[in-house]
N, C-alpha and C. Protein backbone atom coordinates (compact mmCIF):
# COMPACT_ATOMS: atom_id res chain seq x y z
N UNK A 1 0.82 -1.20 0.00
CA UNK A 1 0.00 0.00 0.00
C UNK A 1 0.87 1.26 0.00
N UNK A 2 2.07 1.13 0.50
CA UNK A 2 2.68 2.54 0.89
C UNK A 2 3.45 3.21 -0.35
N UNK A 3 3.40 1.31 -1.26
CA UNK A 3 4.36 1.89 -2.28
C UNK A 3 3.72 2.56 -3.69
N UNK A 4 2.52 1.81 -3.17
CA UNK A 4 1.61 2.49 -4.21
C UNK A 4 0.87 3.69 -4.29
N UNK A 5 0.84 4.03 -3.14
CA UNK A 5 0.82 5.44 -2.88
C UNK A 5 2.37 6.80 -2.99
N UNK A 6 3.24 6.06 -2.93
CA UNK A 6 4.77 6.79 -3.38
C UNK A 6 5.22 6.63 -4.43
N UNK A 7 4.59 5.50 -5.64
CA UNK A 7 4.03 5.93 -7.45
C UNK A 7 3.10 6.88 -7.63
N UNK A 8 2.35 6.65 -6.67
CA UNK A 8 0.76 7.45 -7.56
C UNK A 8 1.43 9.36 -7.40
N UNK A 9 1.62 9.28 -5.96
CA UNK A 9 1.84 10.19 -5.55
C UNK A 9 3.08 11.27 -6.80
N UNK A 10 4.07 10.22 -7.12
CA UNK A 10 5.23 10.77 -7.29
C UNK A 10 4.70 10.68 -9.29
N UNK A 11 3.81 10.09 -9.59
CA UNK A 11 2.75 10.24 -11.09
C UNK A 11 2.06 11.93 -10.99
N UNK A 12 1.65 12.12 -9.72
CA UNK A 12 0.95 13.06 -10.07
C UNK A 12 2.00 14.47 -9.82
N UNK A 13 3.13 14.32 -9.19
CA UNK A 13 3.84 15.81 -9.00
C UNK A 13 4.39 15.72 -10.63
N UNK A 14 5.12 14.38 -11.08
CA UNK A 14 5.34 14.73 -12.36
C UNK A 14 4.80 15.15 -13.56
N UNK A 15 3.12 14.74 -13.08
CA UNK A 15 2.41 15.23 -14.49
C UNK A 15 2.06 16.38 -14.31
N UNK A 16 1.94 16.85 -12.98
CA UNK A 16 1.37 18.62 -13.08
C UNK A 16 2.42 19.27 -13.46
N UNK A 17 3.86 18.88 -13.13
CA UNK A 17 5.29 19.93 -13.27
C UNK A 17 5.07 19.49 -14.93
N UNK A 18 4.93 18.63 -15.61
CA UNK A 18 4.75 18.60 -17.02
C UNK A 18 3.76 19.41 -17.64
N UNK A 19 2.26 18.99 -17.41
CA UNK A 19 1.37 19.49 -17.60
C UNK A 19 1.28 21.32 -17.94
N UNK A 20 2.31 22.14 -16.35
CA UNK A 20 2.20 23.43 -16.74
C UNK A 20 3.30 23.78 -17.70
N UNK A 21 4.55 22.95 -17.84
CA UNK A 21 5.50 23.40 -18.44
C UNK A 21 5.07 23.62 -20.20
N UNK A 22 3.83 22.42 -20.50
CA UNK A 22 3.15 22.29 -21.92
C UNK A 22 2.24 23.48 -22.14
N UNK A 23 1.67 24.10 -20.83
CA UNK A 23 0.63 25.10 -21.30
C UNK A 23 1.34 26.70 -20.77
N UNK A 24 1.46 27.36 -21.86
CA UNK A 24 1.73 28.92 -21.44
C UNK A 24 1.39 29.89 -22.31
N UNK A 25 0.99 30.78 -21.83
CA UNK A 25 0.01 32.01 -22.36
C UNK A 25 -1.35 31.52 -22.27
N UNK A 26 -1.98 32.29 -22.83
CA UNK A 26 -3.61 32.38 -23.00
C UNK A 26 -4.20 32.25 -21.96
N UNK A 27 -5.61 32.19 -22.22
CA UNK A 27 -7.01 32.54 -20.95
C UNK A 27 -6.81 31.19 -20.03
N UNK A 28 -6.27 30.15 -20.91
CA UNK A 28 -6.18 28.42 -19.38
C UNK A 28 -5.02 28.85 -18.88
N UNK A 29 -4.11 29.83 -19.08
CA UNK A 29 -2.57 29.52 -18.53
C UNK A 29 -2.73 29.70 -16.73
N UNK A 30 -4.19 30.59 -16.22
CA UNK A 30 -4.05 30.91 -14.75
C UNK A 30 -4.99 29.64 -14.19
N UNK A 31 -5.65 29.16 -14.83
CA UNK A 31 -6.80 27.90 -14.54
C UNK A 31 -5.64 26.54 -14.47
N UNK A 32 -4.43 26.38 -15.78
CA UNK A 32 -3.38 25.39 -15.46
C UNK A 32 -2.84 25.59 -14.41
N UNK A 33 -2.28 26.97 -13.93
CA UNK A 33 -1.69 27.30 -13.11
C UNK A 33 -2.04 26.46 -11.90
N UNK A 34 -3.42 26.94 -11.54
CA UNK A 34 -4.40 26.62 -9.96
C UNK A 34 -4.39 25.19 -9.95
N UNK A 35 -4.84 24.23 -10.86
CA UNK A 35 -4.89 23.01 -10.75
C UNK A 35 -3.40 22.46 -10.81
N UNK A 36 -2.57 22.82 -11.30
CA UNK A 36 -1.44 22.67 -10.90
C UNK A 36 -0.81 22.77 -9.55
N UNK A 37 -0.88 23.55 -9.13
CA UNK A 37 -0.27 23.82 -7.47
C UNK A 37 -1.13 22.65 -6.41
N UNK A 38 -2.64 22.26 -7.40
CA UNK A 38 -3.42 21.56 -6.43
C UNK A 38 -2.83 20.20 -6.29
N UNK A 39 -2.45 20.00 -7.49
CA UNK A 39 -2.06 18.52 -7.85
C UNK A 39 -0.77 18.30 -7.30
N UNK A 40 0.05 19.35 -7.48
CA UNK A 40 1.38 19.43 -6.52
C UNK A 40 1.42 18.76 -5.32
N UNK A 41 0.14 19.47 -4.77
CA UNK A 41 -0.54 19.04 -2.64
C UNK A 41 -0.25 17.54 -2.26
N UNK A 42 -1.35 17.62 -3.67
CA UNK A 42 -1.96 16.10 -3.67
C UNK A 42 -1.16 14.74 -3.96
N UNK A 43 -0.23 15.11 -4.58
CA UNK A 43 1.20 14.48 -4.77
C UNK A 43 2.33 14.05 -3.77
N UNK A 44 2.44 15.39 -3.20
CA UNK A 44 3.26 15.75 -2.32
C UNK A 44 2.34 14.68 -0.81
N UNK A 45 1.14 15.00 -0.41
CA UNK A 45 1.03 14.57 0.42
C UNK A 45 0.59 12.63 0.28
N UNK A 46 0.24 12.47 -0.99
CA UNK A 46 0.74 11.19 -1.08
C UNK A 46 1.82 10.30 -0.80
N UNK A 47 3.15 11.24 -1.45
CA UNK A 47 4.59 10.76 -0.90
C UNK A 47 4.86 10.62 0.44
N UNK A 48 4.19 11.35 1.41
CA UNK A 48 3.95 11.51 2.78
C UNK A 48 3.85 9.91 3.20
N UNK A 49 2.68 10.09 2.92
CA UNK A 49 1.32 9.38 3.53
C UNK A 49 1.78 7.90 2.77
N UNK A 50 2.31 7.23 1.74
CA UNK A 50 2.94 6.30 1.72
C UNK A 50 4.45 5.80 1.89
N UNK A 51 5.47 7.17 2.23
CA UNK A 51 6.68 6.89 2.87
C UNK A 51 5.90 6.72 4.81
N UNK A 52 5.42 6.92 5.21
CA UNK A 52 4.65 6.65 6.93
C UNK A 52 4.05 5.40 6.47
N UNK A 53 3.69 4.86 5.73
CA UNK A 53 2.78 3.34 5.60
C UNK A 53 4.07 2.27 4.83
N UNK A 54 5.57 2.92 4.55
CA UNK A 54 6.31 1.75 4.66
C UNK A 54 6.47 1.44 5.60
């Protein structure tokens, strides 16, 4: 469980740091932005939460 949460986790910081690096300029660039930083969290506290459940 812990490790699969320290993939998922470490899937989602890489696809948002990808994700914003693909989108810049225009009217989505502040909407990529926001869901970006969210997904960051959500990443981040995955890596947490399955490095404590090794």
């Amino acid at each position: 469980m812990g490790t699969a949460c320290l993939f998922l986790g470490a899937w989602s910081v890489l696809s948002c740091t990808a994700g914003r690096a693909l989108v810049s300029g225009g009217p989505s660039d502040a909407l990529v932005r926001r869901a970006s930083h969210v997904g960051l969290v959500v990443g981040a506290g995955l890596i947490v939460c399955g490095g404590a459940l090794l």
